[in-house]
N, C-alpha and C. Protein backbone atom coordinates (compact mmCIF):
# COMPACT_ATOMS: atom_id res chain seq x y z
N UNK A 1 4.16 22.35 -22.85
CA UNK A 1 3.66 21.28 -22.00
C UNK A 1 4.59 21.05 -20.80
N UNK A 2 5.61 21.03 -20.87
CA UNK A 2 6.99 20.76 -20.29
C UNK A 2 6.81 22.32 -18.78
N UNK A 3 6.24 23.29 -19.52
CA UNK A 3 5.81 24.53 -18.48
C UNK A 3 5.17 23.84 -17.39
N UNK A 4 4.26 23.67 -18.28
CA UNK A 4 2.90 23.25 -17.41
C UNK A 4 2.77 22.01 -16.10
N UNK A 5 3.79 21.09 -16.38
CA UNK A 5 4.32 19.99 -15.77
C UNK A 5 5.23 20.49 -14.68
N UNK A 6 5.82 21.40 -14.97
CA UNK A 6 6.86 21.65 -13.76
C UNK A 6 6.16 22.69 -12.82
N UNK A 7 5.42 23.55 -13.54
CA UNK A 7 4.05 24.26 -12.47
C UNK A 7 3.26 23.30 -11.48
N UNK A 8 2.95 22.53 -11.93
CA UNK A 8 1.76 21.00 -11.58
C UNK A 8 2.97 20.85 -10.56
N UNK A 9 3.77 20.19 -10.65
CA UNK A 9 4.90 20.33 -9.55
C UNK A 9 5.15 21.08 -8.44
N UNK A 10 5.30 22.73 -9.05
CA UNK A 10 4.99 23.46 -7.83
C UNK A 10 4.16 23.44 -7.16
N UNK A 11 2.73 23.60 -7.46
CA UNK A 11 1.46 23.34 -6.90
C UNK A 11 1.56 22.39 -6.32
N UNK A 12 1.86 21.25 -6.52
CA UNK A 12 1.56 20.08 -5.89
C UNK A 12 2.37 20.20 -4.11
N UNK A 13 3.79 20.62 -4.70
CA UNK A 13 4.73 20.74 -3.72
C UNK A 13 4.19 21.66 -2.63
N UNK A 14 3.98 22.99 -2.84
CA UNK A 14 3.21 23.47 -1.97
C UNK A 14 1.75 23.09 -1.13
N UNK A 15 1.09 22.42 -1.64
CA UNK A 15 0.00 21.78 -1.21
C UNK A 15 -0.21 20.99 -0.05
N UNK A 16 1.03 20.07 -0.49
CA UNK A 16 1.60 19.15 0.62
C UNK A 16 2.39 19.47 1.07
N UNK A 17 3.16 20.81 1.63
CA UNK A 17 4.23 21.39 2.15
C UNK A 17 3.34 21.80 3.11
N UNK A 18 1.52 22.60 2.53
CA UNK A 18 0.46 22.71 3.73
C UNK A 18 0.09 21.69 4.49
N UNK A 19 0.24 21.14 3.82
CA UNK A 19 -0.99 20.00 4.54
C UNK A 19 0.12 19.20 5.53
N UNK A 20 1.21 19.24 5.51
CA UNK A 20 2.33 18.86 6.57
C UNK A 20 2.41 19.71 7.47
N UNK A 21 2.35 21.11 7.36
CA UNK A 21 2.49 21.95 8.39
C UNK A 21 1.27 21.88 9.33
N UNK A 22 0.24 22.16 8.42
CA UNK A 22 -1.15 21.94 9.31
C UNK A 22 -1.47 20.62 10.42
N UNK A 23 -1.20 19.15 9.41
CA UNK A 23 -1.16 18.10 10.39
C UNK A 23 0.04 18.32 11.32
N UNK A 24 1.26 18.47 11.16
CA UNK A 24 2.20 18.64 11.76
C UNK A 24 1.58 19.31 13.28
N UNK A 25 0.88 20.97 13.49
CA UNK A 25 0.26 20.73 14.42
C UNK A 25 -0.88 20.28 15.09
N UNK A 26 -1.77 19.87 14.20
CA UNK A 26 -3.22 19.65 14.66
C UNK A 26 -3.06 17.73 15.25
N UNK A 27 -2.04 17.14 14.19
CA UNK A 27 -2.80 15.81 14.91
C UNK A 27 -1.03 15.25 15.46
N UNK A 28 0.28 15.69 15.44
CA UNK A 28 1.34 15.29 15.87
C UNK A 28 1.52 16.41 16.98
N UNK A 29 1.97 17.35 17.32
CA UNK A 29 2.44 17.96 18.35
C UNK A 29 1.28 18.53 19.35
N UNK A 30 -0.21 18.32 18.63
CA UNK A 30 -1.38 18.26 19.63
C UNK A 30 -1.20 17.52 20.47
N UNK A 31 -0.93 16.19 20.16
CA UNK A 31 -0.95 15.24 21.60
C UNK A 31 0.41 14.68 21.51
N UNK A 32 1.73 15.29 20.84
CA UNK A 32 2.86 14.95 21.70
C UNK A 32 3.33 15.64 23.26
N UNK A 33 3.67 14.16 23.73
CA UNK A 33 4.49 15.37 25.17
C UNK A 33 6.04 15.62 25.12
N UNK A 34 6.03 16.16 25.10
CA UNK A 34 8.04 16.87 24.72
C UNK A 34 8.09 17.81 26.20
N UNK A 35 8.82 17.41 26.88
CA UNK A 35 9.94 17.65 27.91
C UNK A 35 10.70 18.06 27.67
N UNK A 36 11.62 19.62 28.05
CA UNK A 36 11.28 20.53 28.66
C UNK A 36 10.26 21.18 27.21
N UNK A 37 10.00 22.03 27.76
CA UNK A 37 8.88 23.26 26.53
C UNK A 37 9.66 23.76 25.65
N UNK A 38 10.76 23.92 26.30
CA UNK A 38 12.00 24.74 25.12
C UNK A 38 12.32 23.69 24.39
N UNK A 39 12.28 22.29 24.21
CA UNK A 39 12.71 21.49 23.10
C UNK A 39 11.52 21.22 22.52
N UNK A 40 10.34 21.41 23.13
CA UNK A 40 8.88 21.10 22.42
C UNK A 40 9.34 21.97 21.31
N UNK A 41 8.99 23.60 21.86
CA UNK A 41 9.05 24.95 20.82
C UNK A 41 9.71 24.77 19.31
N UNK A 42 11.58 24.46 20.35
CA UNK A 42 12.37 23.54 18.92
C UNK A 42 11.79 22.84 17.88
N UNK A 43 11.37 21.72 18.41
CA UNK A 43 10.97 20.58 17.45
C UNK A 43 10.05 21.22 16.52
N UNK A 44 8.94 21.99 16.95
CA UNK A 44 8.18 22.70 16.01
C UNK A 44 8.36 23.22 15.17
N UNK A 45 9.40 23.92 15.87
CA UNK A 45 9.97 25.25 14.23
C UNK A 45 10.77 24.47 13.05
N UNK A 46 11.56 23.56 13.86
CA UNK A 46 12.62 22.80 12.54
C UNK A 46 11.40 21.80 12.20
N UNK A 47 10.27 21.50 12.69
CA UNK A 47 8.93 20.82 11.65
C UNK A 47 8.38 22.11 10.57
N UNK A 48 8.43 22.92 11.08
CA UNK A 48 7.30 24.27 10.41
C UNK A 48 8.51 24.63 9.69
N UNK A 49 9.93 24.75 9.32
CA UNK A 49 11.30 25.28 8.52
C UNK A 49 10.75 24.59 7.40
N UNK A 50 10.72 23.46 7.90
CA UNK A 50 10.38 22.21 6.63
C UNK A 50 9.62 22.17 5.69
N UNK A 51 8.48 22.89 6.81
CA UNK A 51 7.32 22.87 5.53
C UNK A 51 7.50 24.35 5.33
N UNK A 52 8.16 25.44 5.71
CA UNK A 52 8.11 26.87 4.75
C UNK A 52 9.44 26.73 3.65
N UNK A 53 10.72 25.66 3.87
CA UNK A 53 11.39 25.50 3.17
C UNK A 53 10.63 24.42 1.45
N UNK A 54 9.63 23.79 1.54
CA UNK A 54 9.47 22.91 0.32
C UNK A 54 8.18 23.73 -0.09
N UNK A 55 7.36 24.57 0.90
CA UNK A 55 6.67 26.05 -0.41
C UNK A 55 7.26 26.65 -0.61
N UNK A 56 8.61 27.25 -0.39
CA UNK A 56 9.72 28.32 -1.22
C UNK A 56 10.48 27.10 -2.50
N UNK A 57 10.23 25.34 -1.93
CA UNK A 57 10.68 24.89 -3.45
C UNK A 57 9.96 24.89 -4.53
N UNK A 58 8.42 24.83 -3.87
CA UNK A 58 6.86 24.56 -4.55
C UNK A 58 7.26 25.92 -5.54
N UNK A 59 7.15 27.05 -5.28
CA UNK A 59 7.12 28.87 -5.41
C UNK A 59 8.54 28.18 -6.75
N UNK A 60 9.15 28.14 -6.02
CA UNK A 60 10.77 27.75 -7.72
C UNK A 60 10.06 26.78 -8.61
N UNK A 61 9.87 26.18 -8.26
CA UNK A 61 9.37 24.87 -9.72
C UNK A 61 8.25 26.08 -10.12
N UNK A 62 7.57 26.75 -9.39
CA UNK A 62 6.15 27.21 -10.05
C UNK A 62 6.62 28.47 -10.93
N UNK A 63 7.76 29.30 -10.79
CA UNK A 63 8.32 30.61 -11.22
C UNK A 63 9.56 29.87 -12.19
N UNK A 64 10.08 29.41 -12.03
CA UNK A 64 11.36 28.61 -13.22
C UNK A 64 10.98 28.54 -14.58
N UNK A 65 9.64 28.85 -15.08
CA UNK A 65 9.57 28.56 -16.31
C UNK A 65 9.84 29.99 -16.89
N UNK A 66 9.05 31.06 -15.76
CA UNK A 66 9.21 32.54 -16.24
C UNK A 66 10.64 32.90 -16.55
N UNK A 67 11.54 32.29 -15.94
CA UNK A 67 13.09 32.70 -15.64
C UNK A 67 13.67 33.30 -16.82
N UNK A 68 13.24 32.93 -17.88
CA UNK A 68 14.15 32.64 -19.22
C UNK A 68 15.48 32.29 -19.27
N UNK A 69 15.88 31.26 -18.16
CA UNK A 69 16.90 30.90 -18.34
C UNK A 69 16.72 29.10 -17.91
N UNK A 70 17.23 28.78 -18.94
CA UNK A 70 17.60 27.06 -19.14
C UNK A 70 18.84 26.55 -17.87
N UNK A 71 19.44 27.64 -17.35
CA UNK A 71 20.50 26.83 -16.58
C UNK A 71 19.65 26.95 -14.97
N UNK A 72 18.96 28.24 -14.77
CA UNK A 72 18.64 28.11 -13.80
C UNK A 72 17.21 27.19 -13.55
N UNK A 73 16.47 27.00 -14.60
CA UNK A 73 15.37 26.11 -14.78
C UNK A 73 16.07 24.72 -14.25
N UNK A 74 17.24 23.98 -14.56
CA UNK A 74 17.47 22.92 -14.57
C UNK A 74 18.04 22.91 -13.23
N UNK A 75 18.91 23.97 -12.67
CA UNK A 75 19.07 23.85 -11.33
C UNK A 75 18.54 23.64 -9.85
N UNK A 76 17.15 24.15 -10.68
CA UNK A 76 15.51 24.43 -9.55
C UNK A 76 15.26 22.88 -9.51
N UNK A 77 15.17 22.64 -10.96
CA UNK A 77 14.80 21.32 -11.26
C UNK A 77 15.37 19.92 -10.37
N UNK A 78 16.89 20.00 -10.41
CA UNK A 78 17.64 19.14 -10.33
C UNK A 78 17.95 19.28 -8.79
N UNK A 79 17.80 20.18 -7.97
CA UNK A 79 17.97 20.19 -6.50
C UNK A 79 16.25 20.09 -5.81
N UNK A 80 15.63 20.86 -6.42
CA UNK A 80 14.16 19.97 -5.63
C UNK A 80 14.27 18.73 -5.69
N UNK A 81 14.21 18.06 -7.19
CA UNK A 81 14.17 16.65 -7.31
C UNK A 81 14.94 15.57 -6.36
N UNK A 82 15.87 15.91 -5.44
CA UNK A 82 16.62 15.10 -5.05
C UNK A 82 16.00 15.45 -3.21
N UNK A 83 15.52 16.94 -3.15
CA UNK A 83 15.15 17.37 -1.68
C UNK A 83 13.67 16.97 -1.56
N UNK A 84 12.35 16.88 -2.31
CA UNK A 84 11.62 15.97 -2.68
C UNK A 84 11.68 14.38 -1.91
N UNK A 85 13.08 14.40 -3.40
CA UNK A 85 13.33 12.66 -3.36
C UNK A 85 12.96 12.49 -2.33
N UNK A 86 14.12 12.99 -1.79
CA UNK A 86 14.88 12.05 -0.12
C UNK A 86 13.86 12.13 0.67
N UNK A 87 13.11 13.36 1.24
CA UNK A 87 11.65 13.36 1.88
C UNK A 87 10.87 12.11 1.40
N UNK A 88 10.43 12.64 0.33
CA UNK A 88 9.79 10.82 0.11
C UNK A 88 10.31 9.87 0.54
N UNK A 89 11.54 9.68 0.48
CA UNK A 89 12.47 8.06 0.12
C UNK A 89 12.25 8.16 2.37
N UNK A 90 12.46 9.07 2.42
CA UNK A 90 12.57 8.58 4.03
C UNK A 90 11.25 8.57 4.91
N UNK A 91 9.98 9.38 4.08
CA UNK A 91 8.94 9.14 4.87
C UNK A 91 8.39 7.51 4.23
N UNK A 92 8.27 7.17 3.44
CA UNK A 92 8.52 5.75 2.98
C UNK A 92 9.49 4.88 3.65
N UNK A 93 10.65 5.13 3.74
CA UNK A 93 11.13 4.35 5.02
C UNK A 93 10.95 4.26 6.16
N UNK A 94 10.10 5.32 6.95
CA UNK A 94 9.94 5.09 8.35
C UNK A 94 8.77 5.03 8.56
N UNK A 95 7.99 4.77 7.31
CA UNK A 95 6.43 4.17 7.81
C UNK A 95 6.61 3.06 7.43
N UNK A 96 7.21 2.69 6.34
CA UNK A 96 6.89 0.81 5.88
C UNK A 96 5.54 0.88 5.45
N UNK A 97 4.99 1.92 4.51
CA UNK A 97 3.77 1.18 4.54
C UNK A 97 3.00 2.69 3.71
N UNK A 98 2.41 2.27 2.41
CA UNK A 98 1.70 3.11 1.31
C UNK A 98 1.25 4.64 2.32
N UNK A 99 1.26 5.32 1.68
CA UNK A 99 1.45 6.92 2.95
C UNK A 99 1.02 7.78 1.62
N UNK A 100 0.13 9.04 1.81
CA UNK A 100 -0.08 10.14 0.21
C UNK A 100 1.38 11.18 1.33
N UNK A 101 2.26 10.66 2.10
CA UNK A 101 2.76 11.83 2.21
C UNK A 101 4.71 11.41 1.26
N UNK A 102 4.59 10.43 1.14
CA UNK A 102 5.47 9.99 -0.05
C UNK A 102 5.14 9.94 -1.38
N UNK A 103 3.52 9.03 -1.42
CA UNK A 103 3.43 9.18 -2.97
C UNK A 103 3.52 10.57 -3.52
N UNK A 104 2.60 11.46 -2.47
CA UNK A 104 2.70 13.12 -3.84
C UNK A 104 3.87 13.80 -3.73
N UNK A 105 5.26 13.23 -2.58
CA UNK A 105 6.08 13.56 -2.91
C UNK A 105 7.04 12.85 -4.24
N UNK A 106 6.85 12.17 -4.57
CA UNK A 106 7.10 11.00 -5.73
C UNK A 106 6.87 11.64 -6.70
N UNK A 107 5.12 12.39 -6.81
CA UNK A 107 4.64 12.52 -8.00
C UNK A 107 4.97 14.10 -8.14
N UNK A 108 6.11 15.00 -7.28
CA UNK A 108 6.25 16.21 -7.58
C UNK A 108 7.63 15.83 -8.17
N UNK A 109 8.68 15.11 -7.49
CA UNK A 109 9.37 14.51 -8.48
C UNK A 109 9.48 14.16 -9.76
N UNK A 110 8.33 13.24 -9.92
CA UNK A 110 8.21 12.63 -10.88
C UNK A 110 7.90 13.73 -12.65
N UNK A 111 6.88 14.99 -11.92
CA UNK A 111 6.36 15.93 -12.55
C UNK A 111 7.69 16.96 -12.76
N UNK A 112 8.06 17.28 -11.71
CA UNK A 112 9.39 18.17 -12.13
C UNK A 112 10.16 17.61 -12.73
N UNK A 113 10.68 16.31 -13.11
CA UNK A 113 11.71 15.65 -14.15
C UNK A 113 10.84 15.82 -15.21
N UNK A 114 9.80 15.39 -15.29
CA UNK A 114 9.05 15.43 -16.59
C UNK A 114 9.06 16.80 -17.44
N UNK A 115 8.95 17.77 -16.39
CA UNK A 115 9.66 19.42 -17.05
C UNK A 115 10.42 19.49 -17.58
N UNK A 116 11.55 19.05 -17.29
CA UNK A 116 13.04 19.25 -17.05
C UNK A 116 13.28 19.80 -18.97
């Protein structure tokens, strides 16, 4: 069961790792204006790092069970959970206000401890 929970995790993580990248350009850098183009370009990629960095965490929570190893399971475990966290904890702080882009980061948290 404990497999299956930390998979649900990956999945989840990746899901919303898409769905950040996608809004990221369709409804934020569609109609931002960023001055010069070369810091537009910037801003994009360290947005799009972000979201190819938390589907390579989605991809670990989802492969960690195959590992057969308990130390590296808990390591996957215990450093998403906190890179997760903080994403949540700060898109929750800078909206002030109920968001699915904190809660399902919460609930990949919440699901990867439940693995653990």
């Amino acid at each position: 069961m404990r497999d299956l929970l930390l998979q649900g995790a990956g999945v989840l993580a990746v899901v919303i790792s898409i769905i950040h990248g996608v809004l990221g350009e369709t409804k934020v850098f569609a109609h931002a204006t960023v001055e010069p183009p070369r810091l537009r370009t910037l801003l994009r990629l360290v947005w799009q790092a972000g979201t190819v960095a938390w589907i390579a965490g989605g991809v670990l929570l989802i492969a960690a069970p195959s590992m057969g190893s308990d130390a590296a399971r808990h390591w996957i475990i215990a450093t998403l959970a906190v890179v997760f966290g903080v994403a949540g904890l700060g898109n929750a702080l800078a909206l002030r206000r109920v968001h699915p882009g904190w809660i399902g980061m919460s609930a990949v948290v919440a699901l990867a401890i439940a693995g653990y």
